[in-house]
C-alpha atoms as a PDB file:
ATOM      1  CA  UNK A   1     -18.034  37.802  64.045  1.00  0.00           C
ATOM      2  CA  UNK A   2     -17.727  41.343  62.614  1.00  0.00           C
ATOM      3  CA  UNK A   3     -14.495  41.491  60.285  1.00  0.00           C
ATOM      4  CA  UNK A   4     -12.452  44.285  61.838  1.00  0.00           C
ATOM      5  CA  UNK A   5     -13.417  42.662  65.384  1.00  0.00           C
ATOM      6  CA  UNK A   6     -12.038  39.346  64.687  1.00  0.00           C
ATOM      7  CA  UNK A   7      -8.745  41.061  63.307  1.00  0.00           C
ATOM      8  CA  UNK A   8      -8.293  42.821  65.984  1.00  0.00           C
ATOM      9  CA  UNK A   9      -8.725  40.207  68.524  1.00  0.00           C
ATOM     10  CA  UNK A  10      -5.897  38.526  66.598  1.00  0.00           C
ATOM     11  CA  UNK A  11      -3.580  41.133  67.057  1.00  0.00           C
ATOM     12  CA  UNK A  12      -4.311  41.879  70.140  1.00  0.00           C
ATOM     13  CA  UNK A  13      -3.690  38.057  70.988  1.00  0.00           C
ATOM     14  CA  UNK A  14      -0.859  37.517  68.452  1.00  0.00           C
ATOM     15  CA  UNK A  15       0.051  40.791  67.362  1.00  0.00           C
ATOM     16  CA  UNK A  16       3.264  40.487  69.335  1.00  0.00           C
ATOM     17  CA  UNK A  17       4.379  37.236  67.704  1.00  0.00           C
ATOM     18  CA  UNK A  18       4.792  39.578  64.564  1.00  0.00           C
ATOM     19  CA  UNK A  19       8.119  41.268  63.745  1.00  0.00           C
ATOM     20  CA  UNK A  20       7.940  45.160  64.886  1.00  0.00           C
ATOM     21  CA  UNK A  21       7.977  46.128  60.815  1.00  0.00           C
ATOM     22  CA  UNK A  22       5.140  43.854  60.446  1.00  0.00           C
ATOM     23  CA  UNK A  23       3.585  45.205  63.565  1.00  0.00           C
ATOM     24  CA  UNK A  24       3.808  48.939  62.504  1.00  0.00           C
ATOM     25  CA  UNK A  25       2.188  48.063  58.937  1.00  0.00           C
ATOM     26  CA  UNK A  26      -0.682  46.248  60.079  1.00  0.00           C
ATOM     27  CA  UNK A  27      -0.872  48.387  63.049  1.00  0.00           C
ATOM     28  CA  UNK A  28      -1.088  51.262  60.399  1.00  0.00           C
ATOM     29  CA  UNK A  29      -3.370  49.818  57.708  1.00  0.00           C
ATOM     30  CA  UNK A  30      -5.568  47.438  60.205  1.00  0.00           C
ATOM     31  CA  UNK A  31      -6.225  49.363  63.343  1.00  0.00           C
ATOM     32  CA  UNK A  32      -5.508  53.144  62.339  1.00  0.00           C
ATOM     33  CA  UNK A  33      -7.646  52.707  58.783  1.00  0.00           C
ATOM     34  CA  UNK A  34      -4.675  54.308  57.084  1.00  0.00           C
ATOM     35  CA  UNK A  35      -4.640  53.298  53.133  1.00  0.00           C
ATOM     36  CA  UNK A  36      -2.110  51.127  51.656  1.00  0.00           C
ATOM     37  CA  UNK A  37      -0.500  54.130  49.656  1.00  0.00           C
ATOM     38  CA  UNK A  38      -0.402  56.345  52.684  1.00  0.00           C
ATOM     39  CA  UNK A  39       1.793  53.777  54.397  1.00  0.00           C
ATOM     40  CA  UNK A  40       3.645  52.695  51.617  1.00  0.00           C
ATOM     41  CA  UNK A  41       4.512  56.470  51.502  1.00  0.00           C
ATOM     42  CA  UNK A  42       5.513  57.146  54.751  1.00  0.00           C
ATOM     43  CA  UNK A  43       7.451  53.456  55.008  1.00  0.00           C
ATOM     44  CA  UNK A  44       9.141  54.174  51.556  1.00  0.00           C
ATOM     45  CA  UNK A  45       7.899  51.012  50.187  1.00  0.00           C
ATOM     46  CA  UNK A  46       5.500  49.895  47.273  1.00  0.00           C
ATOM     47  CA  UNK A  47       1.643  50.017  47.820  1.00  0.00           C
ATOM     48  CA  UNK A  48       1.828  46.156  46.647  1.00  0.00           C
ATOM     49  CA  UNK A  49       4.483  45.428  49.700  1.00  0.00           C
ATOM     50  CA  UNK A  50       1.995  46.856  52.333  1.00  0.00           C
ATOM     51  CA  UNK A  51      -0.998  44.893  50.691  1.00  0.00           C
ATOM     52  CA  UNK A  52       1.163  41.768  50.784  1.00  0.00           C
ATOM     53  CA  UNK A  53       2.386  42.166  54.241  1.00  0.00           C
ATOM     54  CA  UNK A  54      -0.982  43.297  55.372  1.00  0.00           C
ATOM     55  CA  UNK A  55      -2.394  39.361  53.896  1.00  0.00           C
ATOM     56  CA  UNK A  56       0.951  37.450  55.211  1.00  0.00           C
ATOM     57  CA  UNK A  57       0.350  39.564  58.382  1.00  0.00           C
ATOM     58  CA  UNK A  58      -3.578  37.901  58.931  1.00  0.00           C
ATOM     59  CA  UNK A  59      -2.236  34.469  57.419  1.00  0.00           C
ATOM     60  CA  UNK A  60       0.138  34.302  60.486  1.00  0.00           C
ATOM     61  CA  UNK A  61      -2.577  35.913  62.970  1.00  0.00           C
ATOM     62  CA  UNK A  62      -4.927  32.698  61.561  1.00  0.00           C
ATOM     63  CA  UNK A  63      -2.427  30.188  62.212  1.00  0.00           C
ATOM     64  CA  UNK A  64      -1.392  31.399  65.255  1.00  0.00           C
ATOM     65  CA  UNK A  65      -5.388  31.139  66.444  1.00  0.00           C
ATOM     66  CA  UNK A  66      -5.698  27.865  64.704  1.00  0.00           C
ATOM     67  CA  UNK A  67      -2.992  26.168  66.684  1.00  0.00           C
ATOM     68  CA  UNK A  68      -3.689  27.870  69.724  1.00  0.00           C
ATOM     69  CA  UNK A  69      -7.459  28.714  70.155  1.00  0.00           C
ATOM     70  CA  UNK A  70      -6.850  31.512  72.647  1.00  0.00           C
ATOM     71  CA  UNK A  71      -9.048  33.881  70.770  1.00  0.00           C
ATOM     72  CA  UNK A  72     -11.626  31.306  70.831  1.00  0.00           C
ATOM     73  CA  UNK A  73     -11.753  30.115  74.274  1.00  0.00           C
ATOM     74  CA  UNK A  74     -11.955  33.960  75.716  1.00  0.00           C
ATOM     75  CA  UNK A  75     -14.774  34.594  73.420  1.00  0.00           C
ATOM     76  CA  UNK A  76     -16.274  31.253  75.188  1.00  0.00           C
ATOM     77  CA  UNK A  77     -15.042  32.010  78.533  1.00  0.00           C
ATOM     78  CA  UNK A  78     -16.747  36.268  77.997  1.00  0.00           C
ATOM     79  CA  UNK A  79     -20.138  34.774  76.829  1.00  0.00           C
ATOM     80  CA  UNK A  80     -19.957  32.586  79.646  1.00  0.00           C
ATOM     81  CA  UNK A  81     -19.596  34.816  82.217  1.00  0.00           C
ATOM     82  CA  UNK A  82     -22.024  36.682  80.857  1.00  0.00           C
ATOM     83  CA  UNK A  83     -24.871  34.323  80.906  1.00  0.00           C
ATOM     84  CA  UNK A  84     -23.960  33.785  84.570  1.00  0.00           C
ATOM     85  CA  UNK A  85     -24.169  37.692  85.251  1.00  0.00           C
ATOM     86  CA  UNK A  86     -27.597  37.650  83.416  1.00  0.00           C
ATOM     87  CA  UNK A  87     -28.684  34.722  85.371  1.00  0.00           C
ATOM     88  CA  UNK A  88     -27.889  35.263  88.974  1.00  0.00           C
ATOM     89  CA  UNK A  89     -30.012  36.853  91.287  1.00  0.00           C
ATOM     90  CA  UNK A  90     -27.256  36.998  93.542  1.00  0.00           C
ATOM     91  CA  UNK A  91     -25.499  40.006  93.731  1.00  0.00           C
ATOM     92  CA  UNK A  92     -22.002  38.857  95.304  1.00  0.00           C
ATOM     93  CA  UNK A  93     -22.291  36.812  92.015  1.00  0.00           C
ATOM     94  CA  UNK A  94     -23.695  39.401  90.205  1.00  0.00           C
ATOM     95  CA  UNK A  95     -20.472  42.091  90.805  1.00  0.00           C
ATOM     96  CA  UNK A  96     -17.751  39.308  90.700  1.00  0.00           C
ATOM     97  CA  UNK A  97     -19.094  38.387  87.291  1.00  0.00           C
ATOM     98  CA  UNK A  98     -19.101  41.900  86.255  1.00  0.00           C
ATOM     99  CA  UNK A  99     -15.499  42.450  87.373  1.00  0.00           C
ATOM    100  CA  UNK A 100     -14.555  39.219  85.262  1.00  0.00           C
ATOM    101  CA  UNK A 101     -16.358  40.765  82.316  1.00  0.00           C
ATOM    102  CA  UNK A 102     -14.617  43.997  82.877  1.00  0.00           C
ATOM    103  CA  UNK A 103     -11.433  42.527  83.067  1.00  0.00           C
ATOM    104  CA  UNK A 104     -11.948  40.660  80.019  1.00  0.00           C
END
């Protein structure tokens, strides 16, 4: 799985575990593509602290999925559906599938 993908499954799965500081730096540097020095900048803190939060940040995010697998089982439950969608000739089958996907 693509880097930036799998981190921002995590978030979006565990992102709200983090504290709101923690959320609004990796928010910053992870999702927005803003560089370490820009947020240390605008947060008032040391290009090291935002690099350092930014890897205790994904450490967390990684445990989180390791103990809970939720990331995991909706990327098994999406390919699933999926294969059913491609498969079905039915088409009651075909647009509940494709609502599950969309909701996904």
């Amino acid at each position: 799985m693509n880097e930036i993908v799998e981190k921002t499954l995590l978030y979006d799965f565990y992102g709200e575990l983090l504290t709101k500081h923690q959320q609004q730096i990796y928010e910053e540097v992870v999702l927005n593509d803003y560089s370490l020095s820009e947020v240390a900048a605008e947060l008032n803190i040391s290009r090291q602290g935002v690099h350092d939060m930014i890897r205790r940040c994904n450490i967390a995010l990684h445990e989180y999925e390791d103990k809970l697998h939720l990331v995991e089982k909706f990327i098994s439950i999406r390919e699933k559906v999926n294969e059913i969608h491609e498969l079905t000739t039915d088409e009651k089958i075909k647009n509940l599938s494709f609502e599950i996907l969309e909701e996904l």
